[in-house]
N, C-alpha and C. Protein backbone atom coordinates (compact mmCIF):
# COMPACT_ATOMS: atom_id res chain seq x y z
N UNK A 1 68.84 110.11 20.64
CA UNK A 1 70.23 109.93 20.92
C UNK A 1 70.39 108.52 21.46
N UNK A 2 71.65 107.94 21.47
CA UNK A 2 71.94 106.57 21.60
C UNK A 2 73.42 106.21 21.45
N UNK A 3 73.68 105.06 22.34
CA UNK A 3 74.88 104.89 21.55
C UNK A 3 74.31 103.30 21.19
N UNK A 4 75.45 103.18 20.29
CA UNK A 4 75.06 101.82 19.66
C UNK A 4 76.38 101.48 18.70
N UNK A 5 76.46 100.08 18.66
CA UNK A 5 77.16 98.81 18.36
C UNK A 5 77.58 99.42 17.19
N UNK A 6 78.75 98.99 16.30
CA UNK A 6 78.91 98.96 14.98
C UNK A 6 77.59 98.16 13.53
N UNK A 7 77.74 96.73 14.48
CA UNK A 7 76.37 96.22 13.83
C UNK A 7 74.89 96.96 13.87
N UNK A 8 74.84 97.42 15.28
CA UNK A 8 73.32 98.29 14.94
C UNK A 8 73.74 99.63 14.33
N UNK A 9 74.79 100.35 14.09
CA UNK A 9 75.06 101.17 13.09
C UNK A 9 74.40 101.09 12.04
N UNK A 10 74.85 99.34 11.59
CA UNK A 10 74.81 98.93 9.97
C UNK A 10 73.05 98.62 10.17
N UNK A 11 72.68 98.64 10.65
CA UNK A 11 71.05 98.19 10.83
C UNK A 11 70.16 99.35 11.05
N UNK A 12 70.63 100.76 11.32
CA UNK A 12 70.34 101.67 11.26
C UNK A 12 70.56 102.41 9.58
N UNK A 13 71.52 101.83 9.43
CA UNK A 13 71.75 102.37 8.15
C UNK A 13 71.03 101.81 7.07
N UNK A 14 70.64 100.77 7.62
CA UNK A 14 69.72 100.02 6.11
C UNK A 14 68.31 100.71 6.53
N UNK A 15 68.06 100.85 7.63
CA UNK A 15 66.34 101.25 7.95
C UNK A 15 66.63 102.48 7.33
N UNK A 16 66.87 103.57 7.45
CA UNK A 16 66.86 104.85 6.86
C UNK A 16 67.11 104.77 5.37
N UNK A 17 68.26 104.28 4.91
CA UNK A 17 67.67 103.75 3.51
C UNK A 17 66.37 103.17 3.06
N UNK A 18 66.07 102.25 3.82
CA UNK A 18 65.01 101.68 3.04
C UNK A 18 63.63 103.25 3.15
N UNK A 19 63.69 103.89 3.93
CA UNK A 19 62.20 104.70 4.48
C UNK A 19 62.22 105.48 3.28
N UNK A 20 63.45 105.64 2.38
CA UNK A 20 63.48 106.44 0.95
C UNK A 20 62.94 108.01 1.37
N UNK A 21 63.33 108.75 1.95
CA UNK A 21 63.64 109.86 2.67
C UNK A 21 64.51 110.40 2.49
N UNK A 22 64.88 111.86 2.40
CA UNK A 22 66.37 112.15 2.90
C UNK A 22 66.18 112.21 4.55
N UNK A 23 67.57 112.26 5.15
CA UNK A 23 67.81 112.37 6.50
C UNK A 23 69.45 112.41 6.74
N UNK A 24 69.50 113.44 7.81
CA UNK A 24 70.39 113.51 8.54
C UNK A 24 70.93 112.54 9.73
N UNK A 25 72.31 112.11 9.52
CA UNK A 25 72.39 110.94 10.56
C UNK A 25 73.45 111.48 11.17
N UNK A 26 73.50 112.10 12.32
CA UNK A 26 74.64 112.79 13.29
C UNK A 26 75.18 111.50 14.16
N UNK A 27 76.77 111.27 14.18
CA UNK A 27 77.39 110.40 14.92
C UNK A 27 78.08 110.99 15.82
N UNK A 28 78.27 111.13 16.65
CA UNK A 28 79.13 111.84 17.70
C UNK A 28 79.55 111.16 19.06
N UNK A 29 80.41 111.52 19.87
CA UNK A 29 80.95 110.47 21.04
C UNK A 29 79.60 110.15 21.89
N UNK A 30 79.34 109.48 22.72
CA UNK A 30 78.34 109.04 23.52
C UNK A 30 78.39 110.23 24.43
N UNK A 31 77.17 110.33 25.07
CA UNK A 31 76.83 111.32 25.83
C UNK A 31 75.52 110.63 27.23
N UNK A 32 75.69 111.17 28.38
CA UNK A 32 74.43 110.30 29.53
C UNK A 32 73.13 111.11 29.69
N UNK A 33 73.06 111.92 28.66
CA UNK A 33 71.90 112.61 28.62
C UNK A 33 70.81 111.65 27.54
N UNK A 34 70.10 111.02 28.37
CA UNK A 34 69.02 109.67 27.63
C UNK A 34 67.79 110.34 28.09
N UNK A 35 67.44 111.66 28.16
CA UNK A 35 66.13 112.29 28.53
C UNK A 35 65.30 112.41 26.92
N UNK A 36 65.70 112.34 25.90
CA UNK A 36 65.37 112.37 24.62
C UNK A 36 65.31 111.24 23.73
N UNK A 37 64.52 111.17 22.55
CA UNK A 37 64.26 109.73 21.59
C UNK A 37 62.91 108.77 21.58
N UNK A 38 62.92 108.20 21.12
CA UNK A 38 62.00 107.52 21.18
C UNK A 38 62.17 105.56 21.52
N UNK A 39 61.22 104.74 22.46
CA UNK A 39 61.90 103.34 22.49
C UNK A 39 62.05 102.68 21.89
N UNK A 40 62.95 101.83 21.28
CA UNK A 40 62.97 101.09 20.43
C UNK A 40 62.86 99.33 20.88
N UNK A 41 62.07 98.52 20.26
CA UNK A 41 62.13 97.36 21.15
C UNK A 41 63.46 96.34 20.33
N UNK A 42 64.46 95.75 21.18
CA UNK A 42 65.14 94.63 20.23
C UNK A 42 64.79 93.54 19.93
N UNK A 43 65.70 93.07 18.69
CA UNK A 43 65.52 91.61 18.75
C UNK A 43 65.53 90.80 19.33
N UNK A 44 64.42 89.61 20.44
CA UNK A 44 65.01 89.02 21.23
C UNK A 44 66.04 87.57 20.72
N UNK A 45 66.49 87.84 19.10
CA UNK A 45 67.45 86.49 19.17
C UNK A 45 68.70 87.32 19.14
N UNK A 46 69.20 88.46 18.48
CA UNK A 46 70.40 88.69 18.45
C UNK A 46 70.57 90.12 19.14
N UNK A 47 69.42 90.48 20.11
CA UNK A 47 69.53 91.79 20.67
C UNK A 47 69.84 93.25 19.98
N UNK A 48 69.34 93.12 18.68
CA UNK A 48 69.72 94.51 17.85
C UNK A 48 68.48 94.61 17.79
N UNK A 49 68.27 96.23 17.25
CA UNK A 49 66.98 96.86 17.35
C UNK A 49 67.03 96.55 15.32
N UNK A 50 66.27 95.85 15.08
CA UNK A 50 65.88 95.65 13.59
C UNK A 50 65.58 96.91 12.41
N UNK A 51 65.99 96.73 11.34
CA UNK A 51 65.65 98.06 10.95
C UNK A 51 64.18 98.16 10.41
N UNK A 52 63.49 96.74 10.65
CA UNK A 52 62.03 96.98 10.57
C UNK A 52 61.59 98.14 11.69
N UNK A 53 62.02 97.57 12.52
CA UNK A 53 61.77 98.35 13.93
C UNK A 53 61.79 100.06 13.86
N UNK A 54 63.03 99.89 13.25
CA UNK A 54 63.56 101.27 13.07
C UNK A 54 62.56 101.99 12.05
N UNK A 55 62.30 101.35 10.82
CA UNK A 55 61.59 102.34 9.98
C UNK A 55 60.05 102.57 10.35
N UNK A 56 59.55 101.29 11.63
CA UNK A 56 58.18 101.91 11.69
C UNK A 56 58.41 102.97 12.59
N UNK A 57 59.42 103.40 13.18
CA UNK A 57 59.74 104.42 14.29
C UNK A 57 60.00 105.89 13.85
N UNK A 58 60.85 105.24 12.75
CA UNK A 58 61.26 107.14 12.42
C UNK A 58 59.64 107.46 11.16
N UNK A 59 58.90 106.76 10.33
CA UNK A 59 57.59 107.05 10.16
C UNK A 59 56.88 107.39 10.88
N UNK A 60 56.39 106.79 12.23
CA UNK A 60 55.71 107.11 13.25
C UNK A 60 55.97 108.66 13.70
N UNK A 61 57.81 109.07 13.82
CA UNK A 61 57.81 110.59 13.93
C UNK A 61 57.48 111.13 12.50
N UNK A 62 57.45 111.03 11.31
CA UNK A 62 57.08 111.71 10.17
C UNK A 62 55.70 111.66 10.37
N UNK A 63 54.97 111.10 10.72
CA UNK A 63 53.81 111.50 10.91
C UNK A 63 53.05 112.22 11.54
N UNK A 64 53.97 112.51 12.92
CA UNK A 64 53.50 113.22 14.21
C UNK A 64 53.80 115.05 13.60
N UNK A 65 52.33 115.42 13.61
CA UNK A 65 52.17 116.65 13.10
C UNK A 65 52.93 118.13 14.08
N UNK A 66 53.15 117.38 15.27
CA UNK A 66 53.84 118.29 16.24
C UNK A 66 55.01 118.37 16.00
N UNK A 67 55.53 117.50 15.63
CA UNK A 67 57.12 117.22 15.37
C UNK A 67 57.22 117.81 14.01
N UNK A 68 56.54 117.78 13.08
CA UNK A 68 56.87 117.82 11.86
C UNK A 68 56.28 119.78 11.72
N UNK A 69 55.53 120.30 12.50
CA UNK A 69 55.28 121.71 12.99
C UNK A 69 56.50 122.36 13.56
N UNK A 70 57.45 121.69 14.81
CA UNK A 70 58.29 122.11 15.04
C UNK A 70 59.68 121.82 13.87
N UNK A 71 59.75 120.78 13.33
CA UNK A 71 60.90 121.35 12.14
C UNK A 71 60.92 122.03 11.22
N UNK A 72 59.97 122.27 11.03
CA UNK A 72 59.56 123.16 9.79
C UNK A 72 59.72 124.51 10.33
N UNK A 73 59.55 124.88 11.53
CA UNK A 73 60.11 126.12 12.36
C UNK A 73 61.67 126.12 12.35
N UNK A 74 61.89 124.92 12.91
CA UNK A 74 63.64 124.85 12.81
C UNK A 74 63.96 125.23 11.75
N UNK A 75 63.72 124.53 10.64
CA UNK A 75 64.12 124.65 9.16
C UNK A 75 63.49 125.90 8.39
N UNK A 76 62.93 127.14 8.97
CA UNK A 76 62.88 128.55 8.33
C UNK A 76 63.77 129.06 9.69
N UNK A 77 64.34 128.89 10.50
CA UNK A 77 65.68 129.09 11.56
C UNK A 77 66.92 129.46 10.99
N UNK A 78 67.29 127.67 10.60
CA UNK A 78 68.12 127.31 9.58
C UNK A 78 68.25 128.26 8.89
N UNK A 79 67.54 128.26 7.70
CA UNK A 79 67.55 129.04 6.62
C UNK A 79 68.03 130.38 6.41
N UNK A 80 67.35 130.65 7.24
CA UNK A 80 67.56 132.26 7.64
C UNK A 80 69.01 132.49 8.14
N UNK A 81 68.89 132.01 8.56
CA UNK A 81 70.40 131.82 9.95
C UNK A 81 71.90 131.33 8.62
N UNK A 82 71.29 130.57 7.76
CA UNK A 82 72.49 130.30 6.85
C UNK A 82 72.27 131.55 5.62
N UNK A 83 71.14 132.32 5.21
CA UNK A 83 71.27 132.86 4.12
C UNK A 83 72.00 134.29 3.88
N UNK A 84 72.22 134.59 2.55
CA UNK A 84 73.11 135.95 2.73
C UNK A 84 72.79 136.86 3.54
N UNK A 85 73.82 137.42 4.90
CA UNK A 85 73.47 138.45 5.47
C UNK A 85 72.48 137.93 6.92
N UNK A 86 72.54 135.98 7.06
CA UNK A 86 72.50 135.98 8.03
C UNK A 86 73.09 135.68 9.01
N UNK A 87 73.12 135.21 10.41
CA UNK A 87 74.03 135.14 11.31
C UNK A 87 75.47 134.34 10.86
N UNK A 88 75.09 132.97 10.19
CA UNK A 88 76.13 132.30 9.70
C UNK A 88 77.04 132.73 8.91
N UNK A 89 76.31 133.36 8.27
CA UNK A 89 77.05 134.54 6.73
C UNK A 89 77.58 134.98 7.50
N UNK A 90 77.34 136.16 8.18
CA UNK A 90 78.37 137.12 9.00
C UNK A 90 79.50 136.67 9.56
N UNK A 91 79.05 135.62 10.82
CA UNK A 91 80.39 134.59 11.04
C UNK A 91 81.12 134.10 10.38
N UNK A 92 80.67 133.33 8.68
CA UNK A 92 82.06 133.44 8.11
C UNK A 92 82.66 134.45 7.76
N UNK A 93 82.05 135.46 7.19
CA UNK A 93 82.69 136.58 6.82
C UNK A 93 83.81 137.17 8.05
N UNK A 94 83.18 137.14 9.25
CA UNK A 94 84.03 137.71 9.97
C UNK A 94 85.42 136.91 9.97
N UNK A 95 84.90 135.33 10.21
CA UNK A 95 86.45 134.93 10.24
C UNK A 95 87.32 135.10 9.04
N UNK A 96 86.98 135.24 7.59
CA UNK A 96 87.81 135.17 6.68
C UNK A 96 88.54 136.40 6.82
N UNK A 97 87.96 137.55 7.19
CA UNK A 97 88.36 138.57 7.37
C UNK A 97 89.38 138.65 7.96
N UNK A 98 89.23 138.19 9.39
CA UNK A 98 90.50 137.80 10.49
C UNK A 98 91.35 137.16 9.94
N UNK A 99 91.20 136.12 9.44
CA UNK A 99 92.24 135.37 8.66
C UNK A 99 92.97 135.84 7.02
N UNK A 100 92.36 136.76 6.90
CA UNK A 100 93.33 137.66 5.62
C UNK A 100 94.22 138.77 6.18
């Protein structure tokens, strides 16, 4: 989590492109919970975190077998949780229901 500049937006956005990955990029209002993430060091000429920077970082987590153990848990969660007849299913169903 982070907040960050419009320009390091755009510098974030080229590093994740370039890592040729899919990925999820969640934007949301800033928040002071900085107990999570990983450091990133900046540029010391224009103070943005580079998206060199960036792609040896988010590799470094694709590699980490703990991390990549725990999403793969998340992601049979997910799954489950979105497929017919599971929690998500039900919740829409219920609301369409309400709403007919």
């Amino acid at each position: 989590m982070a907040v960050v500049e419009p320009n390091q937006l755009d510098e974030l956005g080229l590093a994740l492109d370039k890592i040729n990955k899919p990925f999820l990029l969640v934007v949301r209002p800033s928040s002071k919970d900085k107990n999570i993430g990983m450091e990133l060091e900046k540029d010391r000429e224009n103070g943005l975190i580079l998206k060199e920077e960036i792609k040896k970082k988010v590799e470094e987590l694709l590699g980490n077998e703990d991390i990549r153990a725990r999403s793969m848990k998340m992601k049979e969660l997910i799954m489950n949780n979105i497929a017919h007849g599971g929690q998500s299913s039900k919740n829409i169903q219920m609301f369409i229901n309400w709403a007919n």
